[in-house]
C-alpha atoms as a PDB file:
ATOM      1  CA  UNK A   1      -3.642  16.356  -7.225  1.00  0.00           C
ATOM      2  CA  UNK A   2      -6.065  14.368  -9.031  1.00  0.00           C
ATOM      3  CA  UNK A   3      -8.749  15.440 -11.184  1.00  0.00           C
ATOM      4  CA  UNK A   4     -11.062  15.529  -8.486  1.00  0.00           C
ATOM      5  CA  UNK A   5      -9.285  17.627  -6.222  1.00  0.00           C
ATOM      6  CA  UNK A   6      -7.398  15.276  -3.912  1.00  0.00           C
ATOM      7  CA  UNK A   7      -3.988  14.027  -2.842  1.00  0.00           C
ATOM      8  CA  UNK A   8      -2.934  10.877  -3.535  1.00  0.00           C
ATOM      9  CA  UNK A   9       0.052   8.965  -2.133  1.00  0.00           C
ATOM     10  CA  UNK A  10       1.918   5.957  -1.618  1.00  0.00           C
ATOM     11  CA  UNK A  11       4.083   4.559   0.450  1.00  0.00           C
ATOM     12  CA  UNK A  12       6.353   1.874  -0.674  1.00  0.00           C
ATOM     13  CA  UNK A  13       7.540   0.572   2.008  1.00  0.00           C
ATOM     14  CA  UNK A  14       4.205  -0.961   2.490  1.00  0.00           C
ATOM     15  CA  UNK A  15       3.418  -2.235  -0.873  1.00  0.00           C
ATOM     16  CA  UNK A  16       0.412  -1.545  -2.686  1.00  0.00           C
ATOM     17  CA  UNK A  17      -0.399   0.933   0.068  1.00  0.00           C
ATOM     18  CA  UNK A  18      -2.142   4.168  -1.306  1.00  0.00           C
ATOM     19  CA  UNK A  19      -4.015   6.675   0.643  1.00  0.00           C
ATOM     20  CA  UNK A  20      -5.741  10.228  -0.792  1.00  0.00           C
ATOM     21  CA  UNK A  21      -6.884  13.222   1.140  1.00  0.00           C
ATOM     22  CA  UNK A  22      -8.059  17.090   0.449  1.00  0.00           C
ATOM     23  CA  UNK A  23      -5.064  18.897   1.882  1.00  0.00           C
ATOM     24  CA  UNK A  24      -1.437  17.416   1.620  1.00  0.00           C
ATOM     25  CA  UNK A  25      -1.762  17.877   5.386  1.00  0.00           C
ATOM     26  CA  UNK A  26      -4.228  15.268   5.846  1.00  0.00           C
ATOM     27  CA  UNK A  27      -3.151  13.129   3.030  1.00  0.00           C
ATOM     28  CA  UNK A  28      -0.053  13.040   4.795  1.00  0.00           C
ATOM     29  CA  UNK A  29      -1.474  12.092   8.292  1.00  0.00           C
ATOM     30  CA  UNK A  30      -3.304   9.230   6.357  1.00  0.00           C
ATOM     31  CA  UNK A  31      -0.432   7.624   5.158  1.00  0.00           C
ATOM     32  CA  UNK A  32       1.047   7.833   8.406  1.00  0.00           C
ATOM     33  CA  UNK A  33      -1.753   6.212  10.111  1.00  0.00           C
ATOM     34  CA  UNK A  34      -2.157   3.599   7.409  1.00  0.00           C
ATOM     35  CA  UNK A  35       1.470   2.447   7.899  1.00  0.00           C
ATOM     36  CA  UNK A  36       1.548   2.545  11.223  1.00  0.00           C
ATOM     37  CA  UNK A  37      -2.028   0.164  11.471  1.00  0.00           C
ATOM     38  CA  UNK A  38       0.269  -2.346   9.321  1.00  0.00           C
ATOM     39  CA  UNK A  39       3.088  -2.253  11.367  1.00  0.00           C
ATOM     40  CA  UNK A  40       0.691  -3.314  14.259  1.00  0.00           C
ATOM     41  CA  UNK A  41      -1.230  -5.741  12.368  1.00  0.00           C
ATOM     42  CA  UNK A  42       2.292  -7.420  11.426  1.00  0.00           C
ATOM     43  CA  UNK A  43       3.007  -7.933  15.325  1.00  0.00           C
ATOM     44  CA  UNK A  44      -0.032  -8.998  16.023  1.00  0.00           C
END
């Protein structure tokens, strides 16, 4: 947790791919939607 209050992750499989939210739950669910938006942007 930051000094602000949030959750911050990475992911780095994705590199340079960093996401923050104000539970761990939704931190979490960012990350997952992040990668999954540069998955698709890869096959497309």
């Amino acid at each position: 947790m930051d000094e602000d209050g949030y959750y911050i992750v990475s992911c780095p499989m994705f590199k340079g791919r960093h996401t923050y939210g104000e539970t761990i739950e939704e931190t979490l669910e960012n990350i997952k939607l992040h990668s999954f938006k540069d998955q698709i942007d890869r096959i497309l």
